[in-house]
Every structure is written in structure tokens, then in C-alpha cells.
Protein backbone atom coordinates (compact mmCIF):
# COMPACT_ATOMS: atom_id res chain seq x y z
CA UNK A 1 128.68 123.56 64.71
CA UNK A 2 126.27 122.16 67.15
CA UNK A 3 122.16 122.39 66.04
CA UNK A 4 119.73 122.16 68.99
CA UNK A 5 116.07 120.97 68.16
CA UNK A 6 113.40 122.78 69.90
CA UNK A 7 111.08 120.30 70.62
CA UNK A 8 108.18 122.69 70.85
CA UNK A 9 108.69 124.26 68.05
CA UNK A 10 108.16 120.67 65.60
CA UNK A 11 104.85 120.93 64.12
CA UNK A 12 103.56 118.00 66.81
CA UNK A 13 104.83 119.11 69.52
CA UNK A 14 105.78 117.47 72.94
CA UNK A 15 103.19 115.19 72.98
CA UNK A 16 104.05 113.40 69.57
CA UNK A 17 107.88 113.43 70.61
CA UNK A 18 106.71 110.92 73.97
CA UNK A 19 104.37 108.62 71.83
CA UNK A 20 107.08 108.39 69.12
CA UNK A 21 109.99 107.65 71.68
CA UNK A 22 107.34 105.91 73.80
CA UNK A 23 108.16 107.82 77.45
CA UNK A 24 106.27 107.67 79.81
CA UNK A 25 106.18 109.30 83.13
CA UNK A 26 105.21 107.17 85.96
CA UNK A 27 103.46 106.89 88.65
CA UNK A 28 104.27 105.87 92.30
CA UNK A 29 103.66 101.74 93.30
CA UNK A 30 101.09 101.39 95.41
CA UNK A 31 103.07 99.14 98.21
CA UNK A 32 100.38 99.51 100.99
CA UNK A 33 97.83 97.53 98.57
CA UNK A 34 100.75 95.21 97.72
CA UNK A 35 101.71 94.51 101.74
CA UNK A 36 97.97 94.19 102.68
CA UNK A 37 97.70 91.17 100.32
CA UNK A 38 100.81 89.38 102.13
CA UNK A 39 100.73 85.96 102.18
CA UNK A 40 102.87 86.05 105.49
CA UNK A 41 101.05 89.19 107.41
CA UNK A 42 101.11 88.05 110.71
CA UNK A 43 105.68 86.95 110.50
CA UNK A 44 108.18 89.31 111.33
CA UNK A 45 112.11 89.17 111.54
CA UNK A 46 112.78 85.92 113.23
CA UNK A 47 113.59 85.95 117.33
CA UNK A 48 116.93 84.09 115.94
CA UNK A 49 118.10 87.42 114.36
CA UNK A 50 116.91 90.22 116.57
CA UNK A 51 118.45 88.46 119.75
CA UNK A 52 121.64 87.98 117.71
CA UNK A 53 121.36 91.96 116.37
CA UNK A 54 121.24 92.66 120.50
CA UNK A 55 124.10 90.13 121.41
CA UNK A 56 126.40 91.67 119.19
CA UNK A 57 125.30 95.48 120.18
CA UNK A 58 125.87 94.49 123.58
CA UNK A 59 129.07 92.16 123.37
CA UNK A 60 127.15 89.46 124.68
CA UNK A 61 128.07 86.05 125.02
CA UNK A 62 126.06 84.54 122.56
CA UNK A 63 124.45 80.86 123.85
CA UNK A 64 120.84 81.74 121.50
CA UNK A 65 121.72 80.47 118.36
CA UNK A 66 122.26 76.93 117.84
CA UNK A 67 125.91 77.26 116.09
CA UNK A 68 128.80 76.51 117.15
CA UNK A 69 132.19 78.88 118.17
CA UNK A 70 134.41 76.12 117.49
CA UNK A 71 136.04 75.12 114.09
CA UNK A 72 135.12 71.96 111.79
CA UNK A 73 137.57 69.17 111.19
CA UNK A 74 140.55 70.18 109.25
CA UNK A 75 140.15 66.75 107.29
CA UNK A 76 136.37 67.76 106.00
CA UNK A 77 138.51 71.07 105.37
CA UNK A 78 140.63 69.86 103.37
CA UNK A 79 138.35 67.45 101.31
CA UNK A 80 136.79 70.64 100.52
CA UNK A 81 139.58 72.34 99.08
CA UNK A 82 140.37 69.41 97.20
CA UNK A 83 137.59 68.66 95.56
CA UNK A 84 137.68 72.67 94.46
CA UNK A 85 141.34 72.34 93.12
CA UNK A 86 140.38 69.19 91.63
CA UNK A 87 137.33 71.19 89.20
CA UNK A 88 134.32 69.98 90.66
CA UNK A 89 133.20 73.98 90.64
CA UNK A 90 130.16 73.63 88.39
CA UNK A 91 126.93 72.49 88.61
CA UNK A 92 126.29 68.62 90.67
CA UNK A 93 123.66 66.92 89.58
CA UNK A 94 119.92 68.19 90.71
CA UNK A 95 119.55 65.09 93.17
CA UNK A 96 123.24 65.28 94.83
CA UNK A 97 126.21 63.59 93.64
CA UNK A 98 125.46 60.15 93.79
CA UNK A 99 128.50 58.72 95.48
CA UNK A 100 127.15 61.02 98.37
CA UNK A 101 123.59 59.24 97.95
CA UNK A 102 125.41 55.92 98.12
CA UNK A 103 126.99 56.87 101.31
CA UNK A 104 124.27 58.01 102.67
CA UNK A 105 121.96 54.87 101.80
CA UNK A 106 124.55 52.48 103.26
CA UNK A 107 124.72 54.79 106.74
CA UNK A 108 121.40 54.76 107.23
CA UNK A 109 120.84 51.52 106.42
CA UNK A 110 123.56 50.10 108.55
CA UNK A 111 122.12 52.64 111.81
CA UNK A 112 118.34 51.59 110.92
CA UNK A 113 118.11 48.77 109.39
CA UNK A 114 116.18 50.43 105.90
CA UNK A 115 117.36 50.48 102.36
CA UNK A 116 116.78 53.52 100.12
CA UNK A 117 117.69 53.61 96.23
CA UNK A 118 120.02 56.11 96.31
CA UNK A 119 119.08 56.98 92.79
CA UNK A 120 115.18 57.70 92.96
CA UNK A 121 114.61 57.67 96.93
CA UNK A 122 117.43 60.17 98.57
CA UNK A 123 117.98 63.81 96.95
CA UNK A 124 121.02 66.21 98.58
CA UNK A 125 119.35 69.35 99.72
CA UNK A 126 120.37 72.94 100.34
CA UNK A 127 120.05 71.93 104.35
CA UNK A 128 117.75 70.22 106.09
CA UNK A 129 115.30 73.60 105.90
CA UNK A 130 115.19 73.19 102.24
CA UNK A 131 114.09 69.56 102.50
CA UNK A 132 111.28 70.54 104.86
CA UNK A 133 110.07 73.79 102.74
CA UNK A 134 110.50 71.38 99.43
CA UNK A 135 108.30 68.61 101.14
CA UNK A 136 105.66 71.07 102.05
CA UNK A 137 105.51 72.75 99.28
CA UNK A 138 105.26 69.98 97.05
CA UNK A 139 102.33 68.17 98.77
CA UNK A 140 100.26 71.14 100.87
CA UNK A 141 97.44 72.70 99.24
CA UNK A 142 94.83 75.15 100.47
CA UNK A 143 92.65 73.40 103.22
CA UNK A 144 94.92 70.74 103.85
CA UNK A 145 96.08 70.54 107.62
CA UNK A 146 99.02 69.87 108.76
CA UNK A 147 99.61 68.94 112.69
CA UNK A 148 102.33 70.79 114.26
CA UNK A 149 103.96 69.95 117.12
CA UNK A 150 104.47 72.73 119.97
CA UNK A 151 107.30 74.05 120.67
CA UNK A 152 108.93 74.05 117.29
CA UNK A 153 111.18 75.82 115.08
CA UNK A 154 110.14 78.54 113.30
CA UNK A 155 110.21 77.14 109.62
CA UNK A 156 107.04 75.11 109.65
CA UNK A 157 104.87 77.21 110.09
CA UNK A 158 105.60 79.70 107.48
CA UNK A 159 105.96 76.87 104.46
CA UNK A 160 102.70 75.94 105.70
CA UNK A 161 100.67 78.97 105.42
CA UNK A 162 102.38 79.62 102.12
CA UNK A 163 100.92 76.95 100.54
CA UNK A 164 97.35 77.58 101.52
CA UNK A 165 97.40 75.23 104.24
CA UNK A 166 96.50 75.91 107.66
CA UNK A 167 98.56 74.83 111.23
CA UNK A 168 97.25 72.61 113.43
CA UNK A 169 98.38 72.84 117.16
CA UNK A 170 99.35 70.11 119.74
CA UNK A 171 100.81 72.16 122.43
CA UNK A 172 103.57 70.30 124.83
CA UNK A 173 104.04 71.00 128.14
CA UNK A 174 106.86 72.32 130.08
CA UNK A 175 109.07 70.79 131.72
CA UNK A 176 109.10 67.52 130.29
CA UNK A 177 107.94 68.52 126.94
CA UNK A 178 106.21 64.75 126.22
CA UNK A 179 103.69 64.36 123.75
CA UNK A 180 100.33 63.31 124.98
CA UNK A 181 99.64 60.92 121.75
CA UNK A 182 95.81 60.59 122.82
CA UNK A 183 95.61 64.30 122.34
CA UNK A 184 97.17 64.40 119.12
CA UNK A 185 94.92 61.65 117.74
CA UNK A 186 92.06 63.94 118.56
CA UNK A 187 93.71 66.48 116.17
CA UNK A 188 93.56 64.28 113.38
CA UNK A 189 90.89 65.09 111.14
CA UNK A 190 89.65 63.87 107.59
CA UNK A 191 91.67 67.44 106.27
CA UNK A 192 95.13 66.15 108.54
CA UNK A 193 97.46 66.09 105.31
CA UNK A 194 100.70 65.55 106.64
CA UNK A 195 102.64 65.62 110.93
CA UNK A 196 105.26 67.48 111.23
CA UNK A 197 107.81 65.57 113.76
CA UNK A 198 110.81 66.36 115.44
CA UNK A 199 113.20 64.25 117.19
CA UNK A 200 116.35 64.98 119.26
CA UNK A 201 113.37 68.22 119.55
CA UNK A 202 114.38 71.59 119.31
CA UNK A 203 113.97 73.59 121.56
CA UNK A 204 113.58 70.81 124.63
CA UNK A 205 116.16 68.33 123.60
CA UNK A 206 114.02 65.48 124.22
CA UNK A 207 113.96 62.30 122.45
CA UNK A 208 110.95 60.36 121.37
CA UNK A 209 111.14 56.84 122.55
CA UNK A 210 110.70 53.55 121.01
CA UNK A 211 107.37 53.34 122.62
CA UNK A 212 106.82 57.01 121.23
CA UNK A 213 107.35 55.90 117.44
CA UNK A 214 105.25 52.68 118.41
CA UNK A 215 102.25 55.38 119.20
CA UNK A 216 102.49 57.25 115.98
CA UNK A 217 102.52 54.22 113.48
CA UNK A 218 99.44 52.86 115.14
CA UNK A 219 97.67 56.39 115.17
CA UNK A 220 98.62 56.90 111.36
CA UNK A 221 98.48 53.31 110.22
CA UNK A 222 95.18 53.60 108.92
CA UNK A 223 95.36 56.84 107.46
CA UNK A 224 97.07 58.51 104.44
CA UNK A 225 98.76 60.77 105.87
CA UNK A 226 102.55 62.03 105.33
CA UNK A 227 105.24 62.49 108.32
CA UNK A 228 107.90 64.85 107.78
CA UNK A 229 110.42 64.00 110.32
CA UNK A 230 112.96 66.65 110.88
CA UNK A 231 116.11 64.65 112.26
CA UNK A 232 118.73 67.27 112.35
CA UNK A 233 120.22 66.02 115.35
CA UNK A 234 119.97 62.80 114.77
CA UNK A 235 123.92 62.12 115.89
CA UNK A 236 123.67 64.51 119.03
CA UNK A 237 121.87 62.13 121.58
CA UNK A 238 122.85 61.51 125.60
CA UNK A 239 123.01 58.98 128.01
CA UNK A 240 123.04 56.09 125.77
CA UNK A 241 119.94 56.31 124.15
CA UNK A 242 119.40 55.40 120.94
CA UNK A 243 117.70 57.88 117.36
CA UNK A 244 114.76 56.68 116.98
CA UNK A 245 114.21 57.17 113.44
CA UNK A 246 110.99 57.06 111.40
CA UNK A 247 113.51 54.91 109.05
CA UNK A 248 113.48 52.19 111.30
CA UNK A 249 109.57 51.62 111.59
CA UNK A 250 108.25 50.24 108.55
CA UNK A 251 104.91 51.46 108.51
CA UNK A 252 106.20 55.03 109.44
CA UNK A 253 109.02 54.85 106.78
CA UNK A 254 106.52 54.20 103.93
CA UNK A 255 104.78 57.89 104.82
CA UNK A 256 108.03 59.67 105.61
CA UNK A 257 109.94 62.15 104.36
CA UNK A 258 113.36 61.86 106.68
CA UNK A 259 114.93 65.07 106.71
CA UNK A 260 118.81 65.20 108.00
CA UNK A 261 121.83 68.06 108.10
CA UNK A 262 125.26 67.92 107.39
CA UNK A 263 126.03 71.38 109.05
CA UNK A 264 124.33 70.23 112.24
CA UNK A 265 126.68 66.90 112.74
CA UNK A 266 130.17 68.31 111.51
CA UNK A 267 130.17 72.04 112.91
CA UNK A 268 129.45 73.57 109.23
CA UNK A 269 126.05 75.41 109.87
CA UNK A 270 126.78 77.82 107.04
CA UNK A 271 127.37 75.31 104.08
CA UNK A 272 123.90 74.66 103.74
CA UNK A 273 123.72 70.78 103.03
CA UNK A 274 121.58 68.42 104.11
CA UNK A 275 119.59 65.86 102.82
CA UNK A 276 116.04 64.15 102.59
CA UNK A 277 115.03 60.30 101.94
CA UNK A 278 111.38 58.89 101.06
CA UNK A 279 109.70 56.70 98.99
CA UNK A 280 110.28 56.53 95.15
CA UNK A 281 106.66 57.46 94.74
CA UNK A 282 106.96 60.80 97.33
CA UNK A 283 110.27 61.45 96.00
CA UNK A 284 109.78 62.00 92.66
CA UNK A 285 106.89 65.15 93.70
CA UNK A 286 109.58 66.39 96.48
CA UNK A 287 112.01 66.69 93.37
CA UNK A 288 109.58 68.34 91.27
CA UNK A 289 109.69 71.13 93.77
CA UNK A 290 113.57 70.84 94.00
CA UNK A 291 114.31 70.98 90.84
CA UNK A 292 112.97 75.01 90.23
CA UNK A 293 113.55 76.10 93.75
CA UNK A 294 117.66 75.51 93.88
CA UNK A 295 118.45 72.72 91.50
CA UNK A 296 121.33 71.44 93.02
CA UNK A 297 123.25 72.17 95.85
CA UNK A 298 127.45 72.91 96.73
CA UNK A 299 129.65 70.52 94.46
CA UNK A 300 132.85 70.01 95.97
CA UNK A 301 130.89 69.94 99.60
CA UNK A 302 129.60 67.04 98.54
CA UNK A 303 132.34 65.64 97.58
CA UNK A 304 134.12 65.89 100.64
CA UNK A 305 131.19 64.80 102.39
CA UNK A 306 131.61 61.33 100.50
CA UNK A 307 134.77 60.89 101.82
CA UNK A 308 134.55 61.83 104.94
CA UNK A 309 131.56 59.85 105.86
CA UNK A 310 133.43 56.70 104.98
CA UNK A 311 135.16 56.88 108.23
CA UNK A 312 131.91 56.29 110.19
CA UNK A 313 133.68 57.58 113.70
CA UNK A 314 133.60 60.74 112.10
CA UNK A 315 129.73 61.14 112.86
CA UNK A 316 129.04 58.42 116.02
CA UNK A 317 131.35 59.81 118.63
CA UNK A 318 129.42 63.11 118.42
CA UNK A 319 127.19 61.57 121.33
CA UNK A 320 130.37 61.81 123.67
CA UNK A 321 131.63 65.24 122.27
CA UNK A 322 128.53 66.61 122.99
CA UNK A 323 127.64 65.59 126.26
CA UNK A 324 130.95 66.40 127.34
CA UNK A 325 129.79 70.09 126.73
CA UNK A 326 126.57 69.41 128.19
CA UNK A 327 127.96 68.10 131.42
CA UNK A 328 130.38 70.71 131.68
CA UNK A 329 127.64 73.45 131.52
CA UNK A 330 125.31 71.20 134.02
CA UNK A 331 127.45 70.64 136.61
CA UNK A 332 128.75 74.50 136.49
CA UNK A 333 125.42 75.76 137.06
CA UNK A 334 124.40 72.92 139.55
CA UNK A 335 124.40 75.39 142.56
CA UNK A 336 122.59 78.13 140.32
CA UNK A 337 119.11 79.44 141.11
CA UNK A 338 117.81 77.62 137.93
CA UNK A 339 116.05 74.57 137.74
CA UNK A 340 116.32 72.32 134.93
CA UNK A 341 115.95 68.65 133.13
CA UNK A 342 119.46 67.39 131.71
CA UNK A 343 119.22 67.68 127.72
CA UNK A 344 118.61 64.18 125.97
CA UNK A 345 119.63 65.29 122.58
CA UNK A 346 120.84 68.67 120.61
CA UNK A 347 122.89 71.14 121.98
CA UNK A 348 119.98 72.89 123.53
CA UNK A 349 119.18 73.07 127.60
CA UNK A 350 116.09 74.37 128.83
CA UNK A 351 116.86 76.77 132.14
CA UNK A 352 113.74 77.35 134.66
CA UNK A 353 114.41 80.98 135.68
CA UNK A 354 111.30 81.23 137.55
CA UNK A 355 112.95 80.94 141.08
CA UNK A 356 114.66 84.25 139.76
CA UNK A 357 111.93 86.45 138.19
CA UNK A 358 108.20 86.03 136.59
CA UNK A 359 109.05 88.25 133.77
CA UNK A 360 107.88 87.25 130.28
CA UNK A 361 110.87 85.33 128.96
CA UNK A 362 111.10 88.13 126.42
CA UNK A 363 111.70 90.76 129.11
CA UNK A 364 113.92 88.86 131.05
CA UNK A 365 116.23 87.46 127.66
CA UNK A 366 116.83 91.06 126.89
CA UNK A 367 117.28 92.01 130.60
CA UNK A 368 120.10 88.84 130.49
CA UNK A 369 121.78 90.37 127.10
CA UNK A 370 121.68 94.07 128.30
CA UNK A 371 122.85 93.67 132.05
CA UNK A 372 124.22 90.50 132.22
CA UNK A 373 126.19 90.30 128.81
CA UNK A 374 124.97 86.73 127.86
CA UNK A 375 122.32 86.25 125.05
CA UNK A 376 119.59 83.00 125.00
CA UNK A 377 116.36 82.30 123.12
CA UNK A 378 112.99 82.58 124.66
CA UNK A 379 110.86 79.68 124.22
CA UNK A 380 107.47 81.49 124.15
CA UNK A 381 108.43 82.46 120.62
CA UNK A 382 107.94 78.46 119.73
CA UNK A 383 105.09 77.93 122.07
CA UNK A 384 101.32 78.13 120.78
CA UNK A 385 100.35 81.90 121.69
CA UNK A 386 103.61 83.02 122.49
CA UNK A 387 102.97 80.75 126.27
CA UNK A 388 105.37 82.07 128.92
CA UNK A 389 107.05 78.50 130.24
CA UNK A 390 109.82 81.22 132.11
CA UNK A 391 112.07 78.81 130.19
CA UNK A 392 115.08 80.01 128.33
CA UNK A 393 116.88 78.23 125.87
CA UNK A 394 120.92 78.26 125.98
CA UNK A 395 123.20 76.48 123.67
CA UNK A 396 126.49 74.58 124.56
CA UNK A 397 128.33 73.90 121.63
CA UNK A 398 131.11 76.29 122.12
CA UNK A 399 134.61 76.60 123.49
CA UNK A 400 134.99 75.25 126.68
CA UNK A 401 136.17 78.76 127.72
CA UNK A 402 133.03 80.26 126.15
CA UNK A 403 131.26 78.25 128.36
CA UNK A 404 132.81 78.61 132.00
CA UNK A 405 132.11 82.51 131.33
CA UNK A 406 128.59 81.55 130.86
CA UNK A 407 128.59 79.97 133.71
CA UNK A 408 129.89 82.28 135.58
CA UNK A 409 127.16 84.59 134.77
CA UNK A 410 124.41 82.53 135.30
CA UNK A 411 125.75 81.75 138.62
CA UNK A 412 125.62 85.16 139.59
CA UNK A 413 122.04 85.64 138.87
């Protein structure tokens, strides 16, 4: 026998059944208020992932993003897998496994010539983005400026304005992409919090010089201000030149958070580790930050890493790898309608396309993908006001065969 209750028929009614059961009916979120108050109003989706949506729509070859198409050692491999059968699955410590930190102290001091405590001054990070978004965050408040170096990569910016504090320009200028280091001192103001640096640069691929790093310590020895010093590509340098690190200079190194990747140097973009070094006394705020943002970061990657980063020759005969592939691509195009300057670090090169159109890069990076079949980022999107340098930015760390059909193309132009 089944009863039915007619709610309408209790001697309440409807409205005590909702206040008894507590329903409610609701109403519809007001996301246009929401949106209006974004904190990031002016960013959209990255130039990184709409030109990769289009390469792949259009079966381009894909030179835009700076990954490579080849595989990573099968040693590092196999450390990996390793260390996973071996049970380091669960949680590393927050600062990094410290045999990694001990590795890493003795490489950098052995390369630069500076010691860091590998317990309180060097913290493993979820890539070197992490590092820079940790460092910002934990020392950028609203007002404070931070001086930004033009063109750069697209994460600076936006950890900046998240934190209240506001951009401040110093525009480079194409094609050699130099810093004028009188014009930066004029940026400096009694607000200037922290300098953002980058060196091998992306997108240029120069290298600041000895006499470069000289420039900066005088400018900021008087001053309190931080450097962040994104180093990525600190092992992908050309022509016998030599990183200049902000490690090496003492008065730089005091101020510095050093920010490095692992994915950049051994072909592992996608495992997310990298790693940051500063002072005990910066440190300890950056792992504040750390701590409640990701914690810790890939276990048994780190323990490979360890390993493999005993065999130094693992990480300094990048230099020749690299400009192998650089050379290759140069010399293919030499006869080409583009002009260029031969990459001094990364595996970036700048191509002058303005013998072949004066389209916005934009326009003529989409024209490339869609008739052409080969995809390459447009440097406006790093440049101060979106400033057309016609340059386009292609990336040689792939297959040798990868590259001679890029080549091919470009020649054709």
C-alpha cells in the first residue's frame, strides 16, 4: 500500500514544507558584475595557444612554441621510472628533495663561483614560471613598480598586475634588441620595487654581457631594489660566450632571485620543474608563498634529476647541440628573402620579413600558417603596444627533418 501526502492539503501548506526542509529556489549569478571586477580585464588566451589551436587546424609545421619535437634522454627516462618503482610516489618535501638542492648548489657554484645553502637559500619549483609568479607574489604590493623589460614573455606581466602592482616599460629595439641602461635608470623611481631580467632573452636570443651585468649592479647598488632574473636558458648559449649570471656578481646576487628550468635544458617542457635560489632572508618570504600555492613539486623527477646532473656533460654540451640546429636552420635560409641577426642564446631566431610584406606580424603569421603550412610567433605580442618590428619568431629545436621542411618553405617565400 503506497500513501501519498498532499502537500497542500497539511494545515501549513507549501510554504511551511520549504522553511522546514529549508529549499530554496534560486536565483541566476550575476557573472557580468563578477567579470567587470576582473583583476586581469585587459588578458586574453595567450598568442602561445591560439597560434598552436591554428597550427594544428591547418597541419602546420609548428616552429611558434618553444618545445621541442625530439625525445629526452632515455637515461633521465629511466631515472624516472626508477625512482617511481622504487616508492618515491608521495609527497617531496615543500623545498625540493634536498639531494637535488645539493646538486644544484655545487653546479652553480662550480659555473659561478657563488655558494647557496641548499637548505634555506634554493627551493625546487613547479618550473621556472612558478618561481617567477611565487617571487612576485610574495614581495609586490599595490603601488609598487616593477621595471619590465620589452620584449618579454608573457608571464610578468600578469603576476604583476595581480598583486596590485603596476608595469613599468623599457622598450628594446629591434634588431639588436640591446638595452639602453641610461634609459632604464631613468625608469627607476622611489616606487621601482623589483627588475624583472632576462638573459639568454626570449624572444631575441640575445645575451647580456659582462659589461651589461657591470651596468645593472652600479644602477641598483644604491638602491633596495629586488632582481628577478629569469635564466631559463641559461645552458643554451652560442659562439662561445659565456651565462652571465646575476649569481656571479656579488652585489647583484645579494638582490636576486635566480630563476632556472629543468624542462628547458633536458627536452622535458611538460614536467614542470625548475628551480629558484636567493638569499636566506628573500627565501624564506618566496617560500611563504610556495608553500600554499603548490607545496611541493614531482617526487621521483627529482630524483632522477639528482642523478642525472652528477654527470655534468649532461647539461654543458647543450651549447653545441643547439647551435648545431641553429646553424642548420641559418645557413638553409641564407639565400632567403629574410634578414636576420644569428641567435646568441635559446632556441629562438628573429626573421626580418619586411623585404617580403609590411603586414602586421599578426596578419602575416596567420597568412604563413594558413597558406604556407608553417606556424611562428609574432613579436608585437611581447613588444610595448603591440609594436610591429615585422619580426617573427621561429624555433629550432626540432628534428633535423622538421627543420629542412621549414626551410624549404621559408625559402619559397
Amino acid at each position: 500500500m503506497h500513501l501519498k501526502w498532499n502537500v497542500e492539503a497539511q494545515p501549513f501548506g507549501w510554504a511551511f514544507f520549504m522553511s522546514v526542509f529549508k529549499i530554496h529556489t534560486f536565483t541566476s549569478m550575476n557573472y557580468e558584475h563578477l567579470i567587470n571586477a576582473s583583476k586581469l580585464p585587459d588578458v586574453k588566451t595567450t598568442i602561445f595557444t591560439t597560434i598552436g589551436n591554428l597550427a594544428r587546424k591547418h597541419d602546420a609545421i609548428d616552429l611558434s612554441q618553444g618545445f621541442p619535437n625530439f625525445e629526452a634522454d632515455e637515461k633521465l627516462k629511466s631515472l624516472v621510472s626508477h625512482a617511481i618503482h622504487q616508492g618515491y610516489n608521495q609527497y617531496a618535501p615543500m623545498p625540493g628533495y634536498f639531494g637535488l638542492r645539493e646538486i644544484i648548489s655545487d653546479k652553480i657554484n662550480t659555473l659561478h663561483n657563488k655558494h647557496y645553502n641548499p637548505e634555506k637559500e634554493i627551493t625546487v619549483t613547479i618550473g621556472a614560471t612558478e618561481a617567477i609568479f611565487t617571487a612576485i607574489t610574495a614581495f609586490i604590493s599595490k603601488g609598487d613598480e616593477v621595471i619590465v623589460i620589452k620584449p618579454a614573455y608573457d608571464c610578468y606581466e600578469p603576476a604583476i598586475l595581480l598583486n596590485g602592482g603596476i608595469p613599468v616599460y623599457v622598450q628594446l629595439n629591434a634588431p639588436d634588441y640591446s638595452i639602453d641602461w641610461e634609459a632604464f635608470q631613468e625608469k627607476i623611481t622611489s616606487k621601482t620595487k623589483m627588475v624583472i631580467l632576462n638573459t639568454p632573452h626570449n624572444p631575441s636570443g640575445t645575451v647580456l654581457s659582462k659589461w651589461d651585468m657591470e651596468q645593472l649592479q652600479t644602477i641598483l647598488k644604491p638602491t633596495n631594489i629586488i632582481l628577478l632574473s629569469d635564466e631559463v636558458y641559461e645552458h643554451i648559449i652560442f659562439d662561445d660566450q659565456a651565462h652571465e649570471s646575476a649569481s656571479r656578481y656579488p652585489e647583484l646576487a645579494q638582490r636576486s632571485f635566480v630563476c632556472a628550468s629543468f624542462g628547458k635544458t633536458f627536452h622535458v617542457t611538460d614536467w614542470k620543474v625548475g628551480y629558484c635560489v636567493a638569499p636566506n632572508e628573500l627565501m624564506a618570504e618566496f617560500r611563504k608563498v610556495h608553500q600554499f600555492a603548490v607545496f611541493c613539486v614531482d617526487h621521483p623527477v627529482q630524483r632522477a634529476l639528482a642523478t642525472y646532473l652528477q654527470n655534468p656533460s649532461n647539461y654543458l654540451h647543450l651549447n653545441d647541440f643547439y647551435q648545431e640546429k641553429r646553424d642548420l636552420f641559418l645557413i638553409g635560409i641564407k639565400s632567403s628573402k629574410f634578414k636576420y641577426k644569428p641567435s646568441q642564446g635559446t632556441y629562438f631566431q628573429l626573421l626580418d620579413y619586411s623585404a617580403i610584406s609590411t603586414e602586421f606580424d599578426e596578419a602575416m603569421g596567420e597568412r604563413l600558417i594558413k597558406q604556407n603550412g608553417i606556424a611562428s610567433i609574432p613579436i608585437s605580442s611581447f613588444n610595448v603596444e603591440n609594436r610591429n618590428d615585422h619580426m617573427l619568431r621561429f624555433c629550432f629545436a626540432k628534428k633535423t627533418a622538421t627543420l629542412e621542411k621549414a626551410i624549404e618553405i621559408l625559402n619559397s617565400l
